[in-house]
PDB file of N, CA and C in Angstrom:
ATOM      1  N   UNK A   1      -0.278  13.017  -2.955  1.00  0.00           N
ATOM      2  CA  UNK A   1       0.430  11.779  -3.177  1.00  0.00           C
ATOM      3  C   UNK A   1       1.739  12.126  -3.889  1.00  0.00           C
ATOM      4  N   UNK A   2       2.882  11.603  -3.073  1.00  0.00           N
ATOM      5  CA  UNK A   2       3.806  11.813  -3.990  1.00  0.00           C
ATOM      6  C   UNK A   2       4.003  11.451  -5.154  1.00  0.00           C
ATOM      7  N   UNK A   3       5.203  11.527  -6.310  1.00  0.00           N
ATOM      8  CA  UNK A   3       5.316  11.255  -7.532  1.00  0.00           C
ATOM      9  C   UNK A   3       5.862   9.942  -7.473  1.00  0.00           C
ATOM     10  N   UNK A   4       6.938   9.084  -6.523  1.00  0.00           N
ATOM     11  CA  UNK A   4       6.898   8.025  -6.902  1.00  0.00           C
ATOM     12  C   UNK A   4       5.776   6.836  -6.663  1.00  0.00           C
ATOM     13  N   UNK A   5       5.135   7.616  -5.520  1.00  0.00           N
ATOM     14  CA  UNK A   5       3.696   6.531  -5.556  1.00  0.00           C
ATOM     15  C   UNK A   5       3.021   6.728  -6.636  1.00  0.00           C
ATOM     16  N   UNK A   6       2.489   7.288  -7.219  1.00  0.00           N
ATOM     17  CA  UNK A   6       1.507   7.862  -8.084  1.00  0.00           C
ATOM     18  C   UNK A   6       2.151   6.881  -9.459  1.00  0.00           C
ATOM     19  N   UNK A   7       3.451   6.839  -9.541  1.00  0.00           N
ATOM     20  CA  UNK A   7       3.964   5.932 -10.261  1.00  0.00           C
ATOM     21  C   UNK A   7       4.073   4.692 -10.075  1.00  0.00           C
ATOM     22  N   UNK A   8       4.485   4.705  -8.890  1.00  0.00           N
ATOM     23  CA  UNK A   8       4.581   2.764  -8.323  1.00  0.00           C
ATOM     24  C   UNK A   8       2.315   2.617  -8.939  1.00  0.00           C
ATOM     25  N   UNK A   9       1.823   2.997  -8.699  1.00  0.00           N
ATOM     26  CA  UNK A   9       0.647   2.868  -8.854  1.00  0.00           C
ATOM     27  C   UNK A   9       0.092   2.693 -10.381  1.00  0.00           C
ATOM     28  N   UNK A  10       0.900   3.411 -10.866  1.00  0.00           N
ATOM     29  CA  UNK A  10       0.409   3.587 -12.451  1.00  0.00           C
ATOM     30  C   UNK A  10       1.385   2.462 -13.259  1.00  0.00           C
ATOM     31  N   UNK A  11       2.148   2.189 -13.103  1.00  0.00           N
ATOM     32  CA  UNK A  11       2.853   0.812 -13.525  1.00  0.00           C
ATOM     33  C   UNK A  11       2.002  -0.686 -12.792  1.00  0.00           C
ATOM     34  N   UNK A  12       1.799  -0.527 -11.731  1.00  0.00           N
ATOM     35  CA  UNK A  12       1.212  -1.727 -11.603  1.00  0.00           C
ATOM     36  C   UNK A  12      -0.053  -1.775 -12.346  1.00  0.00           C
ATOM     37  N   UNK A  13      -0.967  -0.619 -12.379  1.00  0.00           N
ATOM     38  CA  UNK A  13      -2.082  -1.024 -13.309  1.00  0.00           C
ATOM     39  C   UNK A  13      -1.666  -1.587 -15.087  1.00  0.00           C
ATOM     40  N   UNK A  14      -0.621  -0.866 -15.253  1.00  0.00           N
ATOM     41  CA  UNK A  14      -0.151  -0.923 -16.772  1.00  0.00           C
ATOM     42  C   UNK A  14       0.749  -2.563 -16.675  1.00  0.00           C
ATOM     43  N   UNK A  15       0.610  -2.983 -16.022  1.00  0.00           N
ATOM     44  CA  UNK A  15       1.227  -4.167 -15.590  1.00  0.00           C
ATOM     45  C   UNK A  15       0.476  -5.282 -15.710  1.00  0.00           C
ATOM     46  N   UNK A  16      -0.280  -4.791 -14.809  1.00  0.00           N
ATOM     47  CA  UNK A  16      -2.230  -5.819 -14.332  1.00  0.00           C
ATOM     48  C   UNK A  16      -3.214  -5.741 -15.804  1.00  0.00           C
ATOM     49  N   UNK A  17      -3.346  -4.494 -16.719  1.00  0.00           N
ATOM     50  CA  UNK A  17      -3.707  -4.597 -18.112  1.00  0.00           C
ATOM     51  C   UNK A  17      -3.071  -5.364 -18.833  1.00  0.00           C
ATOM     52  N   UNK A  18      -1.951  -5.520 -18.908  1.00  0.00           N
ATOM     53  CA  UNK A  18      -0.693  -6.331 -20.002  1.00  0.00           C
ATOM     54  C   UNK A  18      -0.503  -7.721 -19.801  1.00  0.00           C
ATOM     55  N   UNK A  19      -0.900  -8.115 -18.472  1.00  0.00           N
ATOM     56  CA  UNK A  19      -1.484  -9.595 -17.731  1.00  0.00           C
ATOM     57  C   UNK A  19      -2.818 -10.121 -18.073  1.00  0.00           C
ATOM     58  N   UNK A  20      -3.853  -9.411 -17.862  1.00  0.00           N
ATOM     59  CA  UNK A  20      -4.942  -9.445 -18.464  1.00  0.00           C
ATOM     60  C   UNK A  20      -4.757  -9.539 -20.006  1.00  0.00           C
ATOM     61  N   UNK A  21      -4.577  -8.402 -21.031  1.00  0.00           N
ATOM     62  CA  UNK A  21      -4.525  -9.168 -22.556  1.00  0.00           C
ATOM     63  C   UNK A  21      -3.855 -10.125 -22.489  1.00  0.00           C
ATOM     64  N   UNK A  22      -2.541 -10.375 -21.810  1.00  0.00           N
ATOM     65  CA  UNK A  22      -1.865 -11.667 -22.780  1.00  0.00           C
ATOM     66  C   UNK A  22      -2.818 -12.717 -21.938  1.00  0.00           C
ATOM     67  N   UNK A  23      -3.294 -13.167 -21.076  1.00  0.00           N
ATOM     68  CA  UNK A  23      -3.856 -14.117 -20.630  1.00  0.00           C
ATOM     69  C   UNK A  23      -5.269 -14.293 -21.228  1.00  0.00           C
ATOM     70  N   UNK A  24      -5.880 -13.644 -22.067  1.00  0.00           N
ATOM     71  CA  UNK A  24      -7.177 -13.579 -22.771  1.00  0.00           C
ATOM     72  C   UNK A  24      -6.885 -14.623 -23.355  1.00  0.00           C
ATOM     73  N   UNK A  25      -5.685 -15.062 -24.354  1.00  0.00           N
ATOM     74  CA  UNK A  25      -5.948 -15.845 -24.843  1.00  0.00           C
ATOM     75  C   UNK A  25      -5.658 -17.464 -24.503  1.00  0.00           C
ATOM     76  N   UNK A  26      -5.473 -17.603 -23.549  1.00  0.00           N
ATOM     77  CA  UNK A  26      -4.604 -18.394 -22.139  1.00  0.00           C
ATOM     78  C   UNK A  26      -5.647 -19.022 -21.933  1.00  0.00           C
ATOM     79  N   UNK A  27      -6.333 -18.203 -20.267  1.00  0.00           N
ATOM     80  CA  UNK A  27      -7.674 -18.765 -20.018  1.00  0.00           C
ATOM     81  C   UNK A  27      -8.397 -17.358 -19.740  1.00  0.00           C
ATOM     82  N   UNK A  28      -9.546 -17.882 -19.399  1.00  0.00           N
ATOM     83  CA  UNK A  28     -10.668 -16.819 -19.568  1.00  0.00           C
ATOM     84  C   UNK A  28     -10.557 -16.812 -18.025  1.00  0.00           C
ATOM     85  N   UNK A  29     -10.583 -17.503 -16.895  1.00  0.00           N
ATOM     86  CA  UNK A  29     -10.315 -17.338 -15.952  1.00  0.00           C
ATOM     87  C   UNK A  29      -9.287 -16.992 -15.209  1.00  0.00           C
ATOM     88  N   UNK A  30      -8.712 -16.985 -16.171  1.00  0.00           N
ATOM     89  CA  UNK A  30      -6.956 -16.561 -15.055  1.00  0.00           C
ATOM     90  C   UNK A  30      -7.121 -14.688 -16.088  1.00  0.00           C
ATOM     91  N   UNK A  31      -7.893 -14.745 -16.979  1.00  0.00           N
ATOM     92  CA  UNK A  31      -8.167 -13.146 -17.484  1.00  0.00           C
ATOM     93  C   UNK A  31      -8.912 -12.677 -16.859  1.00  0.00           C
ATOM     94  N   UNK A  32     -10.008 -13.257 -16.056  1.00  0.00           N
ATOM     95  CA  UNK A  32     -10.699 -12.985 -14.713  1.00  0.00           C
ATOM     96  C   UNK A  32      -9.803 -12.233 -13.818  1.00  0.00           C
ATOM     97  N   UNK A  33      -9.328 -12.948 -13.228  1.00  0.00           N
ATOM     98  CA  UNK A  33      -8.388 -12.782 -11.875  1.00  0.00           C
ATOM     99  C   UNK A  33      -7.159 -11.555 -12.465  1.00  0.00           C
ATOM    100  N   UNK A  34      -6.971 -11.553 -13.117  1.00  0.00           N
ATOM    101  CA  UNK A  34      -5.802 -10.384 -13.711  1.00  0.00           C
ATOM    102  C   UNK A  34      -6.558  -9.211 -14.044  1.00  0.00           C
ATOM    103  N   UNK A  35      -7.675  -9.376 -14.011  1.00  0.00           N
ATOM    104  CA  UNK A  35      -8.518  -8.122 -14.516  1.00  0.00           C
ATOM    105  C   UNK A  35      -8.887  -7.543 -12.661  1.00  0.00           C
ATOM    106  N   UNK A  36      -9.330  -8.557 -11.887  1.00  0.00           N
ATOM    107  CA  UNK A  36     -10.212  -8.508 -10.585  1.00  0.00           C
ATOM    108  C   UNK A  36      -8.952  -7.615  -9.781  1.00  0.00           C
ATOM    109  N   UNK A  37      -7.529  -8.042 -10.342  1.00  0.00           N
ATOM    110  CA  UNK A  37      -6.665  -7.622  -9.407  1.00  0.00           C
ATOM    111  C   UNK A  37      -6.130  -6.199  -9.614  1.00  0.00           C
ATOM    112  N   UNK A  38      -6.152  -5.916 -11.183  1.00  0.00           N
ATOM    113  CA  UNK A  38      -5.748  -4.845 -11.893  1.00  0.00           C
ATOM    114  C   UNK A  38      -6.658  -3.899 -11.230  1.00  0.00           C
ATOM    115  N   UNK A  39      -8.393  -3.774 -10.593  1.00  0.00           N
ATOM    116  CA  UNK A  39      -9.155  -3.111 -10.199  1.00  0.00           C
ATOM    117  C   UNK A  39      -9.109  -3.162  -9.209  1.00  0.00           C
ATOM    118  N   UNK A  40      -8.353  -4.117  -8.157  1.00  0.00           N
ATOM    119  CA  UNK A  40      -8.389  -3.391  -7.071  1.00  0.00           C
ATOM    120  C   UNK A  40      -6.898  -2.856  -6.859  1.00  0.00           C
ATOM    121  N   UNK A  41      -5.939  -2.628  -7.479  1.00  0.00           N
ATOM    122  CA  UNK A  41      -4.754  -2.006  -7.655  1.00  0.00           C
ATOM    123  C   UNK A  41      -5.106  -0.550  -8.371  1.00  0.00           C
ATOM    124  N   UNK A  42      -5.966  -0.210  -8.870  1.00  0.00           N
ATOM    125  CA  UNK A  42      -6.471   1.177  -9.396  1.00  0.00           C
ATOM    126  C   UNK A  42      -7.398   1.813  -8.308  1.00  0.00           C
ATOM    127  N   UNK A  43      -7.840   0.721  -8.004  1.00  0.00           N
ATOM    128  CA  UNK A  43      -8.567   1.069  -6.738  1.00  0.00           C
ATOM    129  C   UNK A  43      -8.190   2.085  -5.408  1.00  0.00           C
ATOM    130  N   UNK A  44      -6.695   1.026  -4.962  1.00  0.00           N
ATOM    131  CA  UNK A  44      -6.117   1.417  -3.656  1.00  0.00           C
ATOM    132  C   UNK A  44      -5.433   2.260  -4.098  1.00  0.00           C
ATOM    133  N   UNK A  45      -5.137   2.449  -5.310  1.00  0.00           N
ATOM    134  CA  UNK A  45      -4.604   4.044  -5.847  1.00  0.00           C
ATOM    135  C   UNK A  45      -4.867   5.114  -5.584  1.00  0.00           C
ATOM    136  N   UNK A  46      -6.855   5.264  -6.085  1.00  0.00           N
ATOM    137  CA  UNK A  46      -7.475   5.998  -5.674  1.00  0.00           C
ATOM    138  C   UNK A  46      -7.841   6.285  -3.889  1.00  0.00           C
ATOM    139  N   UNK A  47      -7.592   5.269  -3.087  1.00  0.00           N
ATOM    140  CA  UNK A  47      -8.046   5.398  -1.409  1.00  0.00           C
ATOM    141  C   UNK A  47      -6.975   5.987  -0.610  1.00  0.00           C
ATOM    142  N   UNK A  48      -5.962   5.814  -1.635  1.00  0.00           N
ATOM    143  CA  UNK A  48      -4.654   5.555  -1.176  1.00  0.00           C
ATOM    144  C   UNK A  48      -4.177   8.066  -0.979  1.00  0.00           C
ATOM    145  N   UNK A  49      -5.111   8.426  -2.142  1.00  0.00           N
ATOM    146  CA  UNK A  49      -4.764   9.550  -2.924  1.00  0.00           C
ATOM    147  C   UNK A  49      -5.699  10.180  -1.897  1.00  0.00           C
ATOM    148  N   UNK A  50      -6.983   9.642  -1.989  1.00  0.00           N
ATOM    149  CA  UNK A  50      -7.548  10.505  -1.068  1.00  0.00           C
ATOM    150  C   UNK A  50      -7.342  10.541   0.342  1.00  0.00           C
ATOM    151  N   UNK A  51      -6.739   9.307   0.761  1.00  0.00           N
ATOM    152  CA  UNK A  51      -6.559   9.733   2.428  1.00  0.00           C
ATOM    153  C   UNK A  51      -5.388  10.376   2.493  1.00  0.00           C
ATOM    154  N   UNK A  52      -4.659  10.325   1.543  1.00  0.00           N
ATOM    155  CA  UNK A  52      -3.419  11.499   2.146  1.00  0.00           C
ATOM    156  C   UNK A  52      -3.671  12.903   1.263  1.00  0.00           C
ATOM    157  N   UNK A  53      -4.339  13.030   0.715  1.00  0.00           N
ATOM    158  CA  UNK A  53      -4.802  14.530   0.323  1.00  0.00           C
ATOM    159  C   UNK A  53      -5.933  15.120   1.603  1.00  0.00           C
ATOM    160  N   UNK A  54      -6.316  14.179   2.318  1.00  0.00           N
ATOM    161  CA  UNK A  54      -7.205  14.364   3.766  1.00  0.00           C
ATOM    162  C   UNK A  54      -6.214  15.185   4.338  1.00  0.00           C
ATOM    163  N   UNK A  55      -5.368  14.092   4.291  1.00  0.00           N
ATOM    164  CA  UNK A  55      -4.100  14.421   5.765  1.00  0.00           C
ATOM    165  C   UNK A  55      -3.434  15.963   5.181  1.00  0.00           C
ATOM    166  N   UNK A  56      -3.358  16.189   3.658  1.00  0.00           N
ATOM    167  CA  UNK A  56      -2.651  17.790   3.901  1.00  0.00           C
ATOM    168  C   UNK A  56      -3.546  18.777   3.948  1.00  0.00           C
ATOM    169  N   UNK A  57      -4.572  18.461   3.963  1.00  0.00           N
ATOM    170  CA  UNK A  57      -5.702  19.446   3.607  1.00  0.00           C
ATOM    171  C   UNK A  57      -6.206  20.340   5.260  1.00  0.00           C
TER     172      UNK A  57
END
């Protein structure tokens, strides 16, 4: 994975965490959904890393 993905990736999680706390105290449901999204953005990080470490391998 290149370095600016690996970054575009790591800011959005640090993004999706910083959404999540400030909304804790907001609602508990919209800290739901900022949390649900933050995991699947760490997620496709990870699917994202392994199918192109497939492809050079």
């Amino acid at each position: 994975m290149s370095k600016t993905l690996s970054l575009l990736f790591a800011v959005l999680s640090v993004i999706g965490m910083l959404a999540t706390a400030f909304s804790i105290s907001y609602s508990g449901w919209l800290a739901l959904l900022f949390g649900v999204v933050t995991l699947v953005v760490m997620g496709l990080g990870f699917v994202v890393k392994a199918k192109l470490g497939k492809k050079t391998a």
